[in-house]
Protein backbone atom coordinates (compact mmCIF):
# COMPACT_ATOMS: atom_id res chain seq x y z
CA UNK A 1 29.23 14.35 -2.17
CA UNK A 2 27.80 10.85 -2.17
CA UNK A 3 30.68 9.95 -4.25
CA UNK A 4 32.81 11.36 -2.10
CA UNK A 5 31.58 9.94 0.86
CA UNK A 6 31.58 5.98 -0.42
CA UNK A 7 35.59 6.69 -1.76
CA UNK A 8 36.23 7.26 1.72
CA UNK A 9 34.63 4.70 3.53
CA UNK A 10 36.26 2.00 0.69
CA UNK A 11 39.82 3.52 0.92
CA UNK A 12 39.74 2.97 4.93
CA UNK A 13 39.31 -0.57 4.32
CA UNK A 14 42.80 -2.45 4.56
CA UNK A 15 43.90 -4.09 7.83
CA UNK A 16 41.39 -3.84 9.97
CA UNK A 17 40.32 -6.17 13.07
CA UNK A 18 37.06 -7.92 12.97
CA UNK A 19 35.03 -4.80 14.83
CA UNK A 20 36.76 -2.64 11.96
CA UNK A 21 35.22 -4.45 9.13
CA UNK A 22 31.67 -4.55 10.91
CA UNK A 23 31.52 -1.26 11.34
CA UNK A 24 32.88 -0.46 7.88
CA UNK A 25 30.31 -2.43 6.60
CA UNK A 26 27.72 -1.11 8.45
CA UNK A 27 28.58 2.22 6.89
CA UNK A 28 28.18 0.88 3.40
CA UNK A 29 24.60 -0.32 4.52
CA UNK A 30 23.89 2.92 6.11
CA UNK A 31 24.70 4.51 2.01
CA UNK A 32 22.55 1.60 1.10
CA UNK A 33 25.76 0.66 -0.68
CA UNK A 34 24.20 -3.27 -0.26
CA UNK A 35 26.37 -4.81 -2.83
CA UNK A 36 29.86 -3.40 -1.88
CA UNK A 37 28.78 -3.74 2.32
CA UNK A 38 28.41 -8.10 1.29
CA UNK A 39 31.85 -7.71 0.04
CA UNK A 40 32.96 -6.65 3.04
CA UNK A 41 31.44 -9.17 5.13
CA UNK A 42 31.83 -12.14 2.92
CA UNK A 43 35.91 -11.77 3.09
CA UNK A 44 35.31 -12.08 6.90
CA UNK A 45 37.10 -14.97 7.42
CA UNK A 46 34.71 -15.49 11.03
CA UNK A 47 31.60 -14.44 11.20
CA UNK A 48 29.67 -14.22 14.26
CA UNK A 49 25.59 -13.08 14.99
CA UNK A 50 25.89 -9.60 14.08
CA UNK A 51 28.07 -10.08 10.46
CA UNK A 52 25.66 -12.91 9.57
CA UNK A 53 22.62 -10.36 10.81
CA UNK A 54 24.08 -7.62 8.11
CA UNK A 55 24.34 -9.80 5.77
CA UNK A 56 20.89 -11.03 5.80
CA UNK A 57 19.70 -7.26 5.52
CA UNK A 58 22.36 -6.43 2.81
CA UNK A 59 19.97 -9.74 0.87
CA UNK A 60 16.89 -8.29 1.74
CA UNK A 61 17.26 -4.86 0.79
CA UNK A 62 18.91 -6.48 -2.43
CA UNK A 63 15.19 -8.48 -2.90
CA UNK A 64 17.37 -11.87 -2.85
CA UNK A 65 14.99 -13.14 0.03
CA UNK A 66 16.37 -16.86 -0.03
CA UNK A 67 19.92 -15.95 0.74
CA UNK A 68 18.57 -13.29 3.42
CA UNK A 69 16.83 -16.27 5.27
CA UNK A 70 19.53 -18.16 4.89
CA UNK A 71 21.95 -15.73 6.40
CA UNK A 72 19.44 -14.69 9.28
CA UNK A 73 18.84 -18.43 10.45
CA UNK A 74 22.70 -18.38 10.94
CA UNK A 75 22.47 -15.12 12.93
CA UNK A 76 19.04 -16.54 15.24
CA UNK A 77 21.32 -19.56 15.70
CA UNK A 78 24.12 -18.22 17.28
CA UNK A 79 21.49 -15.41 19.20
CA UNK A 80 18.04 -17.25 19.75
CA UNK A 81 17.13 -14.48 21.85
CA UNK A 82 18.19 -11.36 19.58
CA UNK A 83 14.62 -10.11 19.19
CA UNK A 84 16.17 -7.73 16.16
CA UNK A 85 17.37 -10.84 14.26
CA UNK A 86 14.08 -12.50 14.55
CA UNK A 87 12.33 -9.39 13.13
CA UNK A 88 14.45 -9.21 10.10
CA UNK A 89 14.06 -12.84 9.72
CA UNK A 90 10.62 -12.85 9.58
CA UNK A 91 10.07 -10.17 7.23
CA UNK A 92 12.78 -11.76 4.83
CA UNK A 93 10.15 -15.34 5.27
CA UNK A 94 7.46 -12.53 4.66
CA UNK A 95 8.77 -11.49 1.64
CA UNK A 96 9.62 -14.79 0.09
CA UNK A 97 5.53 -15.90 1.36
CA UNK A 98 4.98 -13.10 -0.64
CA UNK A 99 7.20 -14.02 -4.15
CA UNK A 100 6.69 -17.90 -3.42
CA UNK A 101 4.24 -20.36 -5.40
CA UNK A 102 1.07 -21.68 -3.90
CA UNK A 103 2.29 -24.61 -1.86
CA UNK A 104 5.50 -23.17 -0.89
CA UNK A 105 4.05 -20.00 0.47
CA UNK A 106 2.00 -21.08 3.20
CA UNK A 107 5.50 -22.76 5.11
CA UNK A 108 6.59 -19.55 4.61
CA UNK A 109 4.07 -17.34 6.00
CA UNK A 110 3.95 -19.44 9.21
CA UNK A 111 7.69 -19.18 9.67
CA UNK A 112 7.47 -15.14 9.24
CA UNK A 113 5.05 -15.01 12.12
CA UNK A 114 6.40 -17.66 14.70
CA UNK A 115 9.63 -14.88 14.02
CA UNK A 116 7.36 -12.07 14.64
CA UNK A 117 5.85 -13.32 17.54
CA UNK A 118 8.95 -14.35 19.56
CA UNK A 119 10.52 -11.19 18.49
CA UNK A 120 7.88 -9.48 20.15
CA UNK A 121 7.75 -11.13 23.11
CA UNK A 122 11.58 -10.76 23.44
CA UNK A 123 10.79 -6.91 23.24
CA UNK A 124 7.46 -6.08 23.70
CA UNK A 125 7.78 -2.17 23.23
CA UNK A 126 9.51 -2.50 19.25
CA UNK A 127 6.91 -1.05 18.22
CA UNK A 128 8.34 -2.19 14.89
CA UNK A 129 7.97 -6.21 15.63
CA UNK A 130 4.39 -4.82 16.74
CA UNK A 131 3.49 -3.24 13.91
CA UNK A 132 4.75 -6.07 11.53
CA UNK A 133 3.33 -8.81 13.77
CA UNK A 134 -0.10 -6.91 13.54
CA UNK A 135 -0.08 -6.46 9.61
CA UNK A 136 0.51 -10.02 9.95
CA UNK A 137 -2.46 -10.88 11.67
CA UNK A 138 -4.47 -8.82 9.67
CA UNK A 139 -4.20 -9.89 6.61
CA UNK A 140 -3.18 -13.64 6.99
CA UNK A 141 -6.24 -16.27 6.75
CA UNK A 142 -6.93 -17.88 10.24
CA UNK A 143 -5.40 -21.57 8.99
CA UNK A 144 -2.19 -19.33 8.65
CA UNK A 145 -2.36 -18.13 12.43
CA UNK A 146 -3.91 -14.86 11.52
CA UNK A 147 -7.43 -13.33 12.64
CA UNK A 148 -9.01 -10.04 13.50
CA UNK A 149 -9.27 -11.42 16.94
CA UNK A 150 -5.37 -11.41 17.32
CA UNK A 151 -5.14 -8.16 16.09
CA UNK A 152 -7.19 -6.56 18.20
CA UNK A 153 -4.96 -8.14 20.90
CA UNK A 154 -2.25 -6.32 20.23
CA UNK A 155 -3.86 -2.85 20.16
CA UNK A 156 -2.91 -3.04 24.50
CA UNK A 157 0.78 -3.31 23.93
CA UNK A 158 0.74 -0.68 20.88
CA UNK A 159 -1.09 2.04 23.65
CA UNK A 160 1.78 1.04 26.07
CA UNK A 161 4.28 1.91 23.68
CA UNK A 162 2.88 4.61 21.44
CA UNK A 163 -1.05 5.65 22.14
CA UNK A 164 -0.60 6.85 18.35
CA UNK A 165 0.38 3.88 16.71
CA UNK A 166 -2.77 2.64 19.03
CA UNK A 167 -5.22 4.76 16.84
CA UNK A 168 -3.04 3.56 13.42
CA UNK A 169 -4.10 0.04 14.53
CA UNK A 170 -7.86 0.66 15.52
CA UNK A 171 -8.06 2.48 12.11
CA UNK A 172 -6.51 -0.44 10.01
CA UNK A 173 -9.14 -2.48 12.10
CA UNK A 174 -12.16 -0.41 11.21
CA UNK A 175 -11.40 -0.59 7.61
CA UNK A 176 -11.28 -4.38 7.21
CA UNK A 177 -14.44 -4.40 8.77
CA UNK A 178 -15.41 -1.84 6.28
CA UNK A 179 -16.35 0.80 9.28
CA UNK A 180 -14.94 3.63 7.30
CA UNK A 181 -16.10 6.41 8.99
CA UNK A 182 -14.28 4.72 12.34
CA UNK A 183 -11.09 4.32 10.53
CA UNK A 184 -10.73 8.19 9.16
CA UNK A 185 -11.42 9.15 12.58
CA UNK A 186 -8.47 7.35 14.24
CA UNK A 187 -6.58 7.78 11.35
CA UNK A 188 -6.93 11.57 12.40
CA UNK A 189 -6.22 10.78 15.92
CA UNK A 190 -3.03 9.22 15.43
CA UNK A 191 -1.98 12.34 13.14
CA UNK A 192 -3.04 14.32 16.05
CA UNK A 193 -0.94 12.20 18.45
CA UNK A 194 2.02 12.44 16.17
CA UNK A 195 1.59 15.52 14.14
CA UNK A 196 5.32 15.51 12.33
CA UNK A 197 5.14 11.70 11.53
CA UNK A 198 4.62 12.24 7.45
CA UNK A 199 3.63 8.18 7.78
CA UNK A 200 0.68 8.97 9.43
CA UNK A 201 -0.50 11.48 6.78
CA UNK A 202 0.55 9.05 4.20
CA UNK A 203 -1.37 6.33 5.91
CA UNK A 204 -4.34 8.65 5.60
CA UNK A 205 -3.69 9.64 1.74
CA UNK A 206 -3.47 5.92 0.82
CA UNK A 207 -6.90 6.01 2.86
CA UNK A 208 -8.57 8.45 1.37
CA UNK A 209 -7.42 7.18 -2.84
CA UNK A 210 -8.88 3.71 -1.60
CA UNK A 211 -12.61 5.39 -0.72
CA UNK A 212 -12.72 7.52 -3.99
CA UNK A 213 -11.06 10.64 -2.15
CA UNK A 214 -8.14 11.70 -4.17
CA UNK A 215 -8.37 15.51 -3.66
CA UNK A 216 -8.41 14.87 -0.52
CA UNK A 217 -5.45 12.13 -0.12
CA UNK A 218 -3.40 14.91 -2.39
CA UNK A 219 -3.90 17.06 0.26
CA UNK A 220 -2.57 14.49 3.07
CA UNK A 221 0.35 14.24 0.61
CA UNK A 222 0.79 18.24 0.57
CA UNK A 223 1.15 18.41 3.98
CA UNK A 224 3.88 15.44 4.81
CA UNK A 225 5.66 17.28 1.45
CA UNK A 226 5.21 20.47 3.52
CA UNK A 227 6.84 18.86 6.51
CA UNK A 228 9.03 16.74 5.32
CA UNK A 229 10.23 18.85 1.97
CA UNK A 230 12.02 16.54 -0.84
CA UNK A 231 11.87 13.19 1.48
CA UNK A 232 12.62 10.28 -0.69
CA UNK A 233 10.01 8.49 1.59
CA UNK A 234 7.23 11.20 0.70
CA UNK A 235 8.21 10.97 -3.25
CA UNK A 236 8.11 7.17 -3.19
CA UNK A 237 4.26 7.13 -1.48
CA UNK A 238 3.43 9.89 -4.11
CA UNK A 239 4.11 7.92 -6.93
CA UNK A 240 3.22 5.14 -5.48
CA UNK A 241 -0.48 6.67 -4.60
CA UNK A 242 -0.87 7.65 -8.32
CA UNK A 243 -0.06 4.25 -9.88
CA UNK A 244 -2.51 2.43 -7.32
CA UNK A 245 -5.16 4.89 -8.15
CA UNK A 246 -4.53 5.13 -11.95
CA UNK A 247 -4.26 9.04 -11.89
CA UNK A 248 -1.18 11.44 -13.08
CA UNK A 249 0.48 8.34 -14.51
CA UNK A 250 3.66 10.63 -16.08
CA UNK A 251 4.02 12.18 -12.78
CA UNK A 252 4.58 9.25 -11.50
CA UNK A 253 7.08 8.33 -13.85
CA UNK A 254 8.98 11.73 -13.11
CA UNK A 255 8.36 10.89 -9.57
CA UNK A 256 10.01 7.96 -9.56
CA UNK A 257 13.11 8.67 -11.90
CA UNK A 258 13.42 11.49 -9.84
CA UNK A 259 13.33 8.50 -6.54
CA UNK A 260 16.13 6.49 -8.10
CA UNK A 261 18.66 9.16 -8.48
CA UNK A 262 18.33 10.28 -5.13
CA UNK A 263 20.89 9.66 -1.74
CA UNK A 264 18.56 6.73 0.16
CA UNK A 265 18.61 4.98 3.55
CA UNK A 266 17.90 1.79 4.49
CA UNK A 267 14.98 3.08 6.22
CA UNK A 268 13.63 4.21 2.78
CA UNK A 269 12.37 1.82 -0.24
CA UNK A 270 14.83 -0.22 -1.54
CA UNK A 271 15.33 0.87 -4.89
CA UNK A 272 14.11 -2.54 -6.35
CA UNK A 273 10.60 -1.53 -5.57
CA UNK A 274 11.19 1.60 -6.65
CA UNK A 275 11.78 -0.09 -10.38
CA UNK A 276 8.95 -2.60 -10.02
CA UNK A 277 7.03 0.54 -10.13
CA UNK A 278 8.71 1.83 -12.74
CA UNK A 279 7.77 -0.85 -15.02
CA UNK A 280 4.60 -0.92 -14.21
CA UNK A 281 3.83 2.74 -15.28
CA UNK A 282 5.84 1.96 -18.39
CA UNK A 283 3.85 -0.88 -19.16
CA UNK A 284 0.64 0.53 -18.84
């Protein structure tokens, strides 16, 4: 049916005005089709905000995190105010903070929060650009503009958009200041809040494996595999879970195989990661 389905969307290709091709694109993205959806767009012979926006995702989810900057600084420049754009640009200058050497990362960092930060102002109820903007502060070092301080700012706006994301952040708060007891309990809360958001109860399995737990964190896993049955998102975090914790290592691998062969969104991990984590469970 996939197949199928990506046949179609490339045969209804010819002709088409500039809308068209955007949206034909789009669909390609949406079958996380990444490669054949740049095709599209780079024949465009204009390309305005929202083709230069796609194609900066189509690099992302592709792990090419140089030409996804590159594309998204187009898009911010013909939108400044697109508080979308500035998200997905500052994840993309995440991600290369992340893959870049020692002196180039810190320019980097910097750049992915000055994104998230106007982003969020732009929109302050994404809770998206919230939660990314958070992580941010979290776990960057205060020369880098991060602090526990600035987190804990932005717990207000998360209760103004979603009082359950508001527990997800106190809980990621209590555990960097090792109050662990504080951070099951929201952790709990915010399942309560939201009980059929399987992140939640993955947030709390990846909890749990981190403090020793793991019957326990399997059991967080049973249930968001109980409500969300055969979720690519789900058998991602499983495997995923394992390999950070060392345990059921050929599971894993089965999980994982099993991952890459299945129909994925763009809301799911890219497959890149996917063989990252592969390799690593093959290596070891």
């Amino acid at each position: 049916m996939r197949v199928i389905l990506i046949a179609l969307v490339l045969a209804s290709a010819p002709l088409w005005s500039h809308g068209s091709e955007l949206e034909h694109a789009r669909k390609l993205y949406g079958l996380t089709e990444y490669e054949a959806s740049l095709k599209v767009l780079q024949a465009l012979p204009q390309k305005d905000a929202p083709a230069w926006e796609l194609i900066g995702r189509n690099y992302y989810m592709l792990g090419e995190y140089k030409r996804a900057t590159e594309a998204l600084e187009k898009a911010a420049a013909a939108e400044p105010e697109n508080a979308e754009i500035l998200l997905w640009l500052g994840r993309a200058y995440g991600r290369r903070a992340e893959t870049a050497n020692p002196f180039a990362a810190p320019g980097q960092a910097s750049k992915a929060r000055q994104c998230f930060e106007k982003s969020v102002r732009l929109n302050p109820k994404n809770s998206e650009a919230l939660g990314d903007l958070f992580e941010y502060y979290l776990d960057a070092p205060g020369f880098l503009g991060g602090g526990l301080d600035k987190a804990e700012g932005l717990v207000v706006q998360f209760e103004a958009v979603d009082p359950g994301e508001a527990h997800w952040a106190r809980a990621r708060i209590a555990e960097k200041r090792k109050e662990f007891s504080s951070a099951e309990e929201h952790l709990r809360r915010a399942i309560d809040a939201n009980p059929q958001r399987i992140g939640r109860l993955i947030d709390l399995a990846k909890f749990l494996a981190r403090q020793g737990r793991y019957q326990e964190a399997d059991q967080s896993m049973q249930e968001a595999e109980r409500l969300a049955p055969n979720s690519p998102r789900v058998i991602y975090a499983k495997a995923d879970l394992y390999i950070k914790s060392g345990r059921n290592l050929k599971v894993a691998k089965q999980l994982l195989q099993q991952y890459m062969s299945m129909s994925l969104s763009p809301d799911d991990p890219p497959r890149a990661d996917a063989e990252k984590l592969l390799k690593q469970v093959q290596g070891s």
